[in-house]
N, C-alpha and C. Protein backbone atom coordinates (compact mmCIF):
# COMPACT_ATOMS: atom_id res chain seq x y z
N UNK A 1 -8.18 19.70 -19.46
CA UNK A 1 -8.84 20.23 -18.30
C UNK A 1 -9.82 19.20 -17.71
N UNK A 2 -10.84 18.45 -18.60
CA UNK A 2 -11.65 17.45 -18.21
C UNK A 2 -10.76 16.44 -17.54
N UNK A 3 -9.67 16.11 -17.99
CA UNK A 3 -8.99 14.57 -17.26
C UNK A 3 -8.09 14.86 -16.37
N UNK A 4 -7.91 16.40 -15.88
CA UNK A 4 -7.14 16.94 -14.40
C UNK A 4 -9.15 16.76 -13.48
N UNK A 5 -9.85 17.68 -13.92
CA UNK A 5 -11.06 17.31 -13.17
C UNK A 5 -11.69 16.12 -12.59
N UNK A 6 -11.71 15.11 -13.51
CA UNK A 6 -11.94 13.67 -13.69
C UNK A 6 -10.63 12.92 -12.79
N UNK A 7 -9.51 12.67 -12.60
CA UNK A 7 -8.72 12.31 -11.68
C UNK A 7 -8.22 13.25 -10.40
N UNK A 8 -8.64 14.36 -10.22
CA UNK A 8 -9.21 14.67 -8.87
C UNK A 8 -10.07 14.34 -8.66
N UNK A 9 -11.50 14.03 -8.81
CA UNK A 9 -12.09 13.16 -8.26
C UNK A 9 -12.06 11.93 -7.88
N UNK A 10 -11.66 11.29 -9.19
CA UNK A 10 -11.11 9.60 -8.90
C UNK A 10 -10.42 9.98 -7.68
N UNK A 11 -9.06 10.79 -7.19
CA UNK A 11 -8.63 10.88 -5.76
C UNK A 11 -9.09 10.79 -5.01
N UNK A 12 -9.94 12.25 -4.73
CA UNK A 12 -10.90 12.22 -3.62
C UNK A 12 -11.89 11.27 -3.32
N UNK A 13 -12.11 10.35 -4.07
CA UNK A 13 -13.13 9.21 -4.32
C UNK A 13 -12.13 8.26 -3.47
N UNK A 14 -10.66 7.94 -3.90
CA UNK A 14 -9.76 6.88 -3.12
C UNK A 14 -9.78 7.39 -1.83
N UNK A 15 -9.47 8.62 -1.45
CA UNK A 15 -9.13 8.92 -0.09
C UNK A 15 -10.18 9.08 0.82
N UNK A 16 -11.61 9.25 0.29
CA UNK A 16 -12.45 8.92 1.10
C UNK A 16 -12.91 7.76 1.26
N UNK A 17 -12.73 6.61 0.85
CA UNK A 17 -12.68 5.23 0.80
C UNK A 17 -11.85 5.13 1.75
N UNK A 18 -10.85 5.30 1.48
CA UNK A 18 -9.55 5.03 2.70
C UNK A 18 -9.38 5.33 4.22
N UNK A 19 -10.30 6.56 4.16
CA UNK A 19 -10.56 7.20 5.49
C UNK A 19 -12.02 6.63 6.27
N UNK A 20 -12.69 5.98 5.31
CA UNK A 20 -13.94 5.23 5.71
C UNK A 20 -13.96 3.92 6.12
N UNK A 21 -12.24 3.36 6.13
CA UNK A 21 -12.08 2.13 6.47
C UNK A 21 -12.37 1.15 4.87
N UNK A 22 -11.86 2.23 4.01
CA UNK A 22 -12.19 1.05 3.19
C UNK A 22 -10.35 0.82 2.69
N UNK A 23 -9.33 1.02 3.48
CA UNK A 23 -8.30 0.78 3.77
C UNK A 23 -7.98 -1.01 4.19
N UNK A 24 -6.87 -1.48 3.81
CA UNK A 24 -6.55 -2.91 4.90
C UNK A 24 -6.35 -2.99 6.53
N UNK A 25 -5.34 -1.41 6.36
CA UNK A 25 -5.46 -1.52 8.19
C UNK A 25 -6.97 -0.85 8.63
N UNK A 26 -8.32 -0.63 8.58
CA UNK A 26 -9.18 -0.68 9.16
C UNK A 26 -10.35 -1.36 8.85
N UNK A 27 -9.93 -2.67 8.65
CA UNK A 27 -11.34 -3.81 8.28
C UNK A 27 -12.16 -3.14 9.62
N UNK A 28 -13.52 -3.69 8.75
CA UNK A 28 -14.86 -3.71 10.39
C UNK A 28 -15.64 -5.18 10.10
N UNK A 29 -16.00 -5.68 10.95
CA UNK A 29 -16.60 -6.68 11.30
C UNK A 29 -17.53 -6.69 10.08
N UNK A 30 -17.44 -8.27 9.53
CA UNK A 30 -18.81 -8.62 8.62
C UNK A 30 -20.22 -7.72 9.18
N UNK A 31 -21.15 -7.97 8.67
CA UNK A 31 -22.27 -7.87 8.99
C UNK A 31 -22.73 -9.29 9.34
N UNK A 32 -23.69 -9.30 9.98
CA UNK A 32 -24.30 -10.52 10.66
C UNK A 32 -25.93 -10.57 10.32
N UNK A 33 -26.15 -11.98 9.42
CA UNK A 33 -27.49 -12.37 9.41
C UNK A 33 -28.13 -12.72 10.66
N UNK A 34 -27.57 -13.42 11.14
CA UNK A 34 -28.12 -13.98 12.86
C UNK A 34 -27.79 -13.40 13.78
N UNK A 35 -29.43 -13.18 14.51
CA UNK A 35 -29.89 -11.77 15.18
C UNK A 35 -29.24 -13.03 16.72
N UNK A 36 -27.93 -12.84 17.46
CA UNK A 36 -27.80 -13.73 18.15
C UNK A 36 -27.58 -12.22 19.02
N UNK A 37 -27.12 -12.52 20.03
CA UNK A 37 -26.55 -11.41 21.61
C UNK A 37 -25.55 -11.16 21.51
N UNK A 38 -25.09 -10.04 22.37
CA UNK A 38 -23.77 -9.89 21.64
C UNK A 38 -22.58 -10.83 22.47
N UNK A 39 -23.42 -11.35 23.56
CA UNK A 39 -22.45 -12.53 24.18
C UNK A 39 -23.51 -13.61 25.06
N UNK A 40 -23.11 -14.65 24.94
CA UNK A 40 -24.11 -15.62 26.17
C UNK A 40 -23.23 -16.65 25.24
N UNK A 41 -24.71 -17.73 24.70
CA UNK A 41 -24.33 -19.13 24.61
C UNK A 41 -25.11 -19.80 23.49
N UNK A 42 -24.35 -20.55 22.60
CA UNK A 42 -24.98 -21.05 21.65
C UNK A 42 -24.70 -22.29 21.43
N UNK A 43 -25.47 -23.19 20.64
CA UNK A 43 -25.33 -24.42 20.70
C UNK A 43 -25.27 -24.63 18.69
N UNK A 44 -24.75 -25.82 18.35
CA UNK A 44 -25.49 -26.57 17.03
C UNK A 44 -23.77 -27.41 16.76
N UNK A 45 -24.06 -27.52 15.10
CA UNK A 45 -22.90 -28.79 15.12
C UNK A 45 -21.93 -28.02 14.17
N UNK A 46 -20.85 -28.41 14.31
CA UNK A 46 -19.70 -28.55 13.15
C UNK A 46 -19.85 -29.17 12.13
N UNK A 47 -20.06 -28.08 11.25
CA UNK A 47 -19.55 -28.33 9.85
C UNK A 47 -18.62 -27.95 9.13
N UNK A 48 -17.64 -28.11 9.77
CA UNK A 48 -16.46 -26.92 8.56
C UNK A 48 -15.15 -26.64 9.69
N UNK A 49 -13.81 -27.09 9.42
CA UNK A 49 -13.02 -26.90 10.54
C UNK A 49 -12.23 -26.00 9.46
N UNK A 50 -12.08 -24.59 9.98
CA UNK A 50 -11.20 -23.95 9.30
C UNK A 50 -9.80 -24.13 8.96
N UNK A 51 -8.86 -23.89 10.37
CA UNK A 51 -7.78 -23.93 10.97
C UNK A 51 -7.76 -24.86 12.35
N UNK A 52 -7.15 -24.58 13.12
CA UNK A 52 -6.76 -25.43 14.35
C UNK A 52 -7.68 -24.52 15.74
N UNK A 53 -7.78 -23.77 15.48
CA UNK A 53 -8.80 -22.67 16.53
C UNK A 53 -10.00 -22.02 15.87
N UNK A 54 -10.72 -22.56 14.58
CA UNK A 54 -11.48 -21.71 14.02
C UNK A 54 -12.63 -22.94 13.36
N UNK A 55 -13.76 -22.57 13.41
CA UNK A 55 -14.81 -23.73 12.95
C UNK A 55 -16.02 -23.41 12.72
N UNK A 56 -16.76 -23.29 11.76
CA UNK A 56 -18.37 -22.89 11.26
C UNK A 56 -19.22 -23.66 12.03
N UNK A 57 -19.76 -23.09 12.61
CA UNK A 57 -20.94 -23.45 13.09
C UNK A 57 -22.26 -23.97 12.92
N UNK A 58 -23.18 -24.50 12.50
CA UNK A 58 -24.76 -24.48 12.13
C UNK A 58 -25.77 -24.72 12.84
N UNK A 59 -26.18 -23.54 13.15
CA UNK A 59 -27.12 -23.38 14.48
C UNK A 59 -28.33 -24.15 13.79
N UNK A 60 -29.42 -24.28 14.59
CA UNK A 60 -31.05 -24.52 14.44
C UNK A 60 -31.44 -23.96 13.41
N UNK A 61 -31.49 -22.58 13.16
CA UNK A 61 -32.29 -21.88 12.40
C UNK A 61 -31.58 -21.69 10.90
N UNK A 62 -30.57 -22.80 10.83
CA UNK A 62 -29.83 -23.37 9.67
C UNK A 62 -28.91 -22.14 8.94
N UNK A 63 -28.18 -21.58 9.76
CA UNK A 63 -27.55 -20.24 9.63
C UNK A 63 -26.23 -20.69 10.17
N UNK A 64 -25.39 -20.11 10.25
CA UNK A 64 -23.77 -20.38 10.33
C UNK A 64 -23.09 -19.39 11.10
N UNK A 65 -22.53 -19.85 11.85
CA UNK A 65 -21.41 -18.62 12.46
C UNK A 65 -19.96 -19.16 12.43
N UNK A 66 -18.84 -18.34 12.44
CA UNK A 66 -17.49 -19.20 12.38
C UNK A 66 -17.17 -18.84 13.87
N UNK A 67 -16.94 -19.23 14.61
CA UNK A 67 -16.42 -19.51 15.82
C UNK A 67 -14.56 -19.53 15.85
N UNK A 68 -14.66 -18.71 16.96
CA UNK A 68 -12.86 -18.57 17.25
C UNK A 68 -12.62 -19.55 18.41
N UNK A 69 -11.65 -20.12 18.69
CA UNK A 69 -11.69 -20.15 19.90
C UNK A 69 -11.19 -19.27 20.90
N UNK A 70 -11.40 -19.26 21.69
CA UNK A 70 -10.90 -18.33 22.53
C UNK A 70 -9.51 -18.62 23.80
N UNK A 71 -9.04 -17.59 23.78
CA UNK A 71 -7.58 -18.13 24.80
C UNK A 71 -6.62 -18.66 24.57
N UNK A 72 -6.93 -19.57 22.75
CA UNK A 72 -5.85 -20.09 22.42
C UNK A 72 -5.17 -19.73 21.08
N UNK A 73 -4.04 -19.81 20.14
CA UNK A 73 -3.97 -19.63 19.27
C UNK A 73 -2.56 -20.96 18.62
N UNK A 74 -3.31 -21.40 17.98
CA UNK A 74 -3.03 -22.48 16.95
C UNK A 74 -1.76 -22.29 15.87
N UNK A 75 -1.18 -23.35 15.43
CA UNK A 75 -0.01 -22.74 14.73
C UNK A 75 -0.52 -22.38 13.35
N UNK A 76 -0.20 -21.09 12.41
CA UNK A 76 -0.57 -21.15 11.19
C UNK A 76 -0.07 -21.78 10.28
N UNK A 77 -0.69 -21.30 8.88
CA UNK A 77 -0.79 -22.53 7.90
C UNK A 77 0.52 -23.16 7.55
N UNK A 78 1.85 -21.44 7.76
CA UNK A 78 3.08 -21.88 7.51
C UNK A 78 3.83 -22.09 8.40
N UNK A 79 3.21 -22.62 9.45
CA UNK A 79 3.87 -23.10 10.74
C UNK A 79 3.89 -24.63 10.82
N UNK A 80 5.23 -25.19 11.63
CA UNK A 80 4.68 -26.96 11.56
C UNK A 80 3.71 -26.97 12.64
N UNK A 81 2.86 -28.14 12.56
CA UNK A 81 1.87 -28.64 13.44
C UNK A 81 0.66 -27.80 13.42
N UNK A 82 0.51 -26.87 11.93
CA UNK A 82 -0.78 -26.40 11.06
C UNK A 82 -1.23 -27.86 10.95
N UNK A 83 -1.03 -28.67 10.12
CA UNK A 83 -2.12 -29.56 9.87
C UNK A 83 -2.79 -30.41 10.96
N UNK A 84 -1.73 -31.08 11.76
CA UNK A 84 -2.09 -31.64 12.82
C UNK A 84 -2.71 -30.90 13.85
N UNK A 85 -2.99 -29.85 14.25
CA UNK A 85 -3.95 -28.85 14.58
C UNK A 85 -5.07 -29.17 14.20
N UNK A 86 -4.96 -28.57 13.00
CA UNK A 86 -6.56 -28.62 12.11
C UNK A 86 -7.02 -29.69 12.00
N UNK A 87 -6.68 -31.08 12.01
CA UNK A 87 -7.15 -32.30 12.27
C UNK A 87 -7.52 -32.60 13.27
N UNK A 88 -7.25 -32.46 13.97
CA UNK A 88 -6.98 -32.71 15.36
C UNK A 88 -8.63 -31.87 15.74
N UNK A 89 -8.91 -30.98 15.84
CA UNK A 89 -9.94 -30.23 16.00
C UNK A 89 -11.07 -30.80 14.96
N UNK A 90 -10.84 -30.98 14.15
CA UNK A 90 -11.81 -32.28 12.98
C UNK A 90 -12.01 -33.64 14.03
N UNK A 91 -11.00 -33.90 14.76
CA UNK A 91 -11.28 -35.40 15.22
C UNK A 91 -12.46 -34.98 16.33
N UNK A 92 -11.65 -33.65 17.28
CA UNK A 92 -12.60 -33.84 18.14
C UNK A 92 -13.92 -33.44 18.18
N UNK A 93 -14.48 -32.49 17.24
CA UNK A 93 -15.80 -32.01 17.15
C UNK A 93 -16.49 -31.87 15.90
N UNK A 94 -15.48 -32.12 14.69
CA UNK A 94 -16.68 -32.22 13.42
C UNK A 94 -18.04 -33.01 13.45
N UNK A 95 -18.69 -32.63 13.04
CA UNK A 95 -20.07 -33.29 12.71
C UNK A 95 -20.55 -33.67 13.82
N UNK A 96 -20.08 -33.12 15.24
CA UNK A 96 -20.61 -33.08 16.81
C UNK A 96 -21.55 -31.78 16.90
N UNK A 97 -22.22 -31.95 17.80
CA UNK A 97 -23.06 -30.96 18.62
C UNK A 97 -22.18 -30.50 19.80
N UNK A 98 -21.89 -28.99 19.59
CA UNK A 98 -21.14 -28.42 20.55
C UNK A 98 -21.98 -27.37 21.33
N UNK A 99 -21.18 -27.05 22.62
CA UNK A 99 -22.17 -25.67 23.14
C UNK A 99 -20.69 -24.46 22.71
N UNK A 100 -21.15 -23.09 22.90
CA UNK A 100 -20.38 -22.13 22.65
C UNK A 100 -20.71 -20.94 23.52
N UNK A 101 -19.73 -20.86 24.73
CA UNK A 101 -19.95 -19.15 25.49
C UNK A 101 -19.13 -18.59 25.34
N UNK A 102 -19.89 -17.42 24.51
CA UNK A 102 -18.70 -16.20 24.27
C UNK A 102 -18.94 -15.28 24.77
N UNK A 103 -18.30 -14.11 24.71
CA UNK A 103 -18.71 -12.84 25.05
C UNK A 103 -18.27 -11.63 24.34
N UNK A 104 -17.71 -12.32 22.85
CA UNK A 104 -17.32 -10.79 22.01
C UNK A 104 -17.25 -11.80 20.48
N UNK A 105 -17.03 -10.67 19.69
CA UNK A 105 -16.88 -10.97 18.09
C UNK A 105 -15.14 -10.38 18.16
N UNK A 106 -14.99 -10.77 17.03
CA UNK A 106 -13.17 -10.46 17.05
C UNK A 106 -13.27 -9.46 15.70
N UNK A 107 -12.44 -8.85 15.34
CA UNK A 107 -12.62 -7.81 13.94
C UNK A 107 -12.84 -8.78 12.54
N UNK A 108 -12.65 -9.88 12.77
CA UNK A 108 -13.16 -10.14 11.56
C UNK A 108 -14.84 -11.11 11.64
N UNK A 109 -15.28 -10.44 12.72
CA UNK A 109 -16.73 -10.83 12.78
C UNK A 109 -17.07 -12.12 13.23
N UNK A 110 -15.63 -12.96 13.67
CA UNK A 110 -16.11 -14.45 14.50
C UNK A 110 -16.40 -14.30 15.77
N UNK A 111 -17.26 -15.42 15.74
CA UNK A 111 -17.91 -14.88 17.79
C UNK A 111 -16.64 -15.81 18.50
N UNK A 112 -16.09 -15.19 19.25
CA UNK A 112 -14.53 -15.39 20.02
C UNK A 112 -15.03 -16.32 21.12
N UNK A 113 -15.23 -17.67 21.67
CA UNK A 113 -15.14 -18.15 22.87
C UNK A 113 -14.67 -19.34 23.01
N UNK A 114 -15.53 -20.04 24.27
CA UNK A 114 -14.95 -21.32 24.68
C UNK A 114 -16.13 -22.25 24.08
N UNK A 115 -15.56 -23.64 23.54
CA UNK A 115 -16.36 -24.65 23.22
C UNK A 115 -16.38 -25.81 24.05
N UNK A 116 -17.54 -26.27 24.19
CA UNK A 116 -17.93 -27.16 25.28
C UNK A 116 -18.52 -28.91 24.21
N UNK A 117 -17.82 -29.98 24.58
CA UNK A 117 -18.29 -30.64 23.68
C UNK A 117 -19.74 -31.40 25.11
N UNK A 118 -20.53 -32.24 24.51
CA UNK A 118 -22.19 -32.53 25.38
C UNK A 118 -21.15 -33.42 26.90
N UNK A 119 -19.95 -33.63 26.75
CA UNK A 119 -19.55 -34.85 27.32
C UNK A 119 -18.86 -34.07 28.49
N UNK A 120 -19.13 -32.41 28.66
CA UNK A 120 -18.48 -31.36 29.22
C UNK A 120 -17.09 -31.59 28.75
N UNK A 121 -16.00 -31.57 28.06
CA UNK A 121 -14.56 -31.92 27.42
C UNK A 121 -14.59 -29.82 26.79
N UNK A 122 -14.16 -29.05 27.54
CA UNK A 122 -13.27 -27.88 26.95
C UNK A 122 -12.76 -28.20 26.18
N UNK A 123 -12.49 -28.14 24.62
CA UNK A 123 -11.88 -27.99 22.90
C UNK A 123 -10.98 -27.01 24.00
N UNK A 124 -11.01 -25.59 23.74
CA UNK A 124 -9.84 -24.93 23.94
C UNK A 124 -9.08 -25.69 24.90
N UNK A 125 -9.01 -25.78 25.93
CA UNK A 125 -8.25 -26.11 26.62
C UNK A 125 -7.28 -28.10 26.10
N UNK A 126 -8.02 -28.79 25.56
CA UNK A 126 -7.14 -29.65 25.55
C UNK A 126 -6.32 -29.58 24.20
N UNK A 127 -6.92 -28.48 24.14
CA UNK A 127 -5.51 -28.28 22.58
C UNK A 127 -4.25 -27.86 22.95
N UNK A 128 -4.54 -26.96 23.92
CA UNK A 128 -3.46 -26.73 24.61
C UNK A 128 -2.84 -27.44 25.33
N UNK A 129 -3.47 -28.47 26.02
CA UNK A 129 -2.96 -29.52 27.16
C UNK A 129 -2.16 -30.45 26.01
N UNK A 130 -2.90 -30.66 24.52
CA UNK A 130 -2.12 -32.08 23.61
C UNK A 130 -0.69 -30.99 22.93
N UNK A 131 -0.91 -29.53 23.12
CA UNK A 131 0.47 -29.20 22.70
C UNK A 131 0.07 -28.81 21.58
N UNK A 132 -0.81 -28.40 21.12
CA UNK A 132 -1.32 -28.02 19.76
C UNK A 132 -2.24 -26.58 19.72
N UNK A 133 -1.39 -26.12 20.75
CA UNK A 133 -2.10 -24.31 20.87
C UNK A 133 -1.46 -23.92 21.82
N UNK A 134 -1.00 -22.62 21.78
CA UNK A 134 -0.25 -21.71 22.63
C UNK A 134 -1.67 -21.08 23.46
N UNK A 135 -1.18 -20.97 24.38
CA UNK A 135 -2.17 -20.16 25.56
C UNK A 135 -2.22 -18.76 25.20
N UNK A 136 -3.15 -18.04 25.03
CA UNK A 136 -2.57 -16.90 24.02
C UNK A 136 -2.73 -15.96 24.74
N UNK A 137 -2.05 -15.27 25.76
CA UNK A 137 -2.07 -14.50 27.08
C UNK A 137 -2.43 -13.14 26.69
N UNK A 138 -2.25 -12.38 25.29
CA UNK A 138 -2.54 -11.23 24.85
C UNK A 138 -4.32 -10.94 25.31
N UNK A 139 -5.04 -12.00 25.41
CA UNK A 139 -6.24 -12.51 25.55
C UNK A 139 -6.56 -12.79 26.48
N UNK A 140 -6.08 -13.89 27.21
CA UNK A 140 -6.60 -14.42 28.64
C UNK A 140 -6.00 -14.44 29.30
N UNK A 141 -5.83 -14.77 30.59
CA UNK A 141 -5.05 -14.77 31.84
C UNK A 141 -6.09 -16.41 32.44
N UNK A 142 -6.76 -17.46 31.86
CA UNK A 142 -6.97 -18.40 32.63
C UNK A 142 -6.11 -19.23 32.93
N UNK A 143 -6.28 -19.30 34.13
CA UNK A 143 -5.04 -20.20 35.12
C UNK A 143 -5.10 -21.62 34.25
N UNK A 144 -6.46 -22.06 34.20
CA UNK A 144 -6.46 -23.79 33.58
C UNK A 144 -5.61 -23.39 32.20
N UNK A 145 -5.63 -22.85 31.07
CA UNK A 145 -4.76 -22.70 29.80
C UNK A 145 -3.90 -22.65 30.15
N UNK A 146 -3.26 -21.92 31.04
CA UNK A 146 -1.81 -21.53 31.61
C UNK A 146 -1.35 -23.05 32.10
N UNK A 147 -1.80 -23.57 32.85
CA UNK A 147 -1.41 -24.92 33.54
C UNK A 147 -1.01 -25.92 32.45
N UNK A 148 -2.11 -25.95 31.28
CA UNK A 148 -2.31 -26.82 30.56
C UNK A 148 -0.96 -26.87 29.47
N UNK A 149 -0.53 -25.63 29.62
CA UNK A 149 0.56 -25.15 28.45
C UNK A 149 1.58 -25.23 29.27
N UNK A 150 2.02 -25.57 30.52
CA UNK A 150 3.02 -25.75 31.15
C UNK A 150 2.98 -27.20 31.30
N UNK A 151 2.10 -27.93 31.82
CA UNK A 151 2.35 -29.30 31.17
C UNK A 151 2.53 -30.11 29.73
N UNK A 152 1.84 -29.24 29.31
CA UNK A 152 2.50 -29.34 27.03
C UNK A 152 3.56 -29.19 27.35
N UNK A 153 4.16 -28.52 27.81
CA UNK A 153 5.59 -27.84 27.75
C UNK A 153 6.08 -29.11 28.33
N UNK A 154 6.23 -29.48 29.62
CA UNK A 154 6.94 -30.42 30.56
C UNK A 154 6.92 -31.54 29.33
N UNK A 155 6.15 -31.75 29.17
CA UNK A 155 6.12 -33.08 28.03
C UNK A 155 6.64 -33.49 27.15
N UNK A 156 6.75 -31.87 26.36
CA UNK A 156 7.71 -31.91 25.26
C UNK A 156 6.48 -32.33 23.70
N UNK A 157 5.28 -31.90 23.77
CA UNK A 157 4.18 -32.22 23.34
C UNK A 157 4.01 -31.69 21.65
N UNK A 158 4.18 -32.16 20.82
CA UNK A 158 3.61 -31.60 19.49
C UNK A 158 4.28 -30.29 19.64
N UNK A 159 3.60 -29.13 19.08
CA UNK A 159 4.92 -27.78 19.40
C UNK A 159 5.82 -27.67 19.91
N UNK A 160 5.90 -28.30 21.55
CA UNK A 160 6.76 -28.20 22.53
C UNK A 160 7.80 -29.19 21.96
N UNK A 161 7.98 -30.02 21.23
CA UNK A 161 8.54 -30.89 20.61
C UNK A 161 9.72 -30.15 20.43
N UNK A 162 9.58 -29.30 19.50
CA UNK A 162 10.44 -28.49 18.78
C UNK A 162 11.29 -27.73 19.50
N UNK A 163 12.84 -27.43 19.02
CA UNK A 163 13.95 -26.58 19.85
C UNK A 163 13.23 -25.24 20.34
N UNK A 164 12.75 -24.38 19.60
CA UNK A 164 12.22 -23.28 20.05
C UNK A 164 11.15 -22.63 18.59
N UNK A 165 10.31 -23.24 19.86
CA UNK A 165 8.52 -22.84 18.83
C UNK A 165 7.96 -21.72 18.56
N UNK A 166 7.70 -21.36 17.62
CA UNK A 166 7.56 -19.40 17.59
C UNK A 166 6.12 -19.54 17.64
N UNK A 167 5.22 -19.31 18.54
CA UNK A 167 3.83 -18.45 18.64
C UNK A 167 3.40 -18.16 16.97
N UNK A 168 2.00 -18.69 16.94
CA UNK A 168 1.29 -18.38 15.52
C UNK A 168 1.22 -16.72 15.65
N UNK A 169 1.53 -15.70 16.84
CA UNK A 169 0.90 -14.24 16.70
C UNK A 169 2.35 -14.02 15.68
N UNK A 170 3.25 -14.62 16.41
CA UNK A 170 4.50 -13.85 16.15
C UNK A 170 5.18 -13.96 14.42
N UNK A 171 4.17 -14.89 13.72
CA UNK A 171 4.48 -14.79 12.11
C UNK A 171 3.28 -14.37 11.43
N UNK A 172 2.49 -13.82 12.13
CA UNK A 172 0.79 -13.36 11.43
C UNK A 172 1.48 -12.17 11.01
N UNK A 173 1.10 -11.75 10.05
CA UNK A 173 1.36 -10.14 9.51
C UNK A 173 0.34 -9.47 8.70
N UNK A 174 -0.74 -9.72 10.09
CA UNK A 174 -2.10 -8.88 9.59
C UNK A 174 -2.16 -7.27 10.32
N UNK A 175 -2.86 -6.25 9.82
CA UNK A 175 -2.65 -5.37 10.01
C UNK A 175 -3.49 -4.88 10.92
């Protein structure tokens, strides 16, 4: 009788977990040490290149944010032209002072925008222009990404290289 009592609870203990988002399909955003806005503009340097669209931040007040980029999406890890991506984004802004305007966090708590290197040079956009990021239209509609990914394309550029390049959304199988 005790261990029918005792694993109905353990249940009800799982299923209210589950219904509280403590499930895979309903992650919620980290929590956030840095009291920043929930959109404008931030500045500090690269330390840390995740992936090919993704990079830690270290503001002033010696605190960290991971930064998305925004508009574009990069090939993943088991995609070709993962590494050369992620390098590639190492060449152009590690251990630089970047600016950052965003205007949202994404569900896994990165602040989503555009990066500006001091020399005005858009990161998002010439990743896309060298062929090393899909314009990621689920997201944006900017004409300059769009342009930039039709000349990748004309070129035949790093992704575009390839017979037919599958989009990093289209092998993600996050929930």
């Amino acid at each position: 009788m005790r261990f029918l009592a005792l694993a109905s609870l353990l249940l009800l203990g799982f299923l209210q977990l589950s219904c509280a988002g403590g499930g895979s399909g309903n992650r919620k955003p980290k929590e956030h040490r840095n009291a920043i806005p929930a959109s404008g503009e931030i500045s500090g340097t690269v330390v840390k290149v995740i992936d090919g669209d993704t990079y830690d931040l270290l503001l002033s007040s010696n605190s960290t944010e991971r930064i998305r980029l925004a508009g574009i999406d990069c090939p993943e890890r088991t995609q070709d032209f993962y590494q050369v991506a992620k390098n590639r984004l190492g060449e152009i802004c590690l251990n630089k002072t970047v600016k950052v305007r965003y205007k949202t966090r994404d569900r896994n708590g990165r602040i989503v925008g555009d990066t500006y290197l001091d020399d005005g040079t858009w990161v998002n956009e010439q990743l896309v222009r060298e062929g090393l990021a899909w314009h990621f239209l689920r997201y944006s509609q900017d004409s300059t990404l769009a342009a930039a990914e039709v000349s990748a394309r004309a070129a035949k550029k790093n992704i575009w290289s390839m017979p037919n390049p599958v989009p990093a959304t289209a092998v993600e199988q996050r929930c």
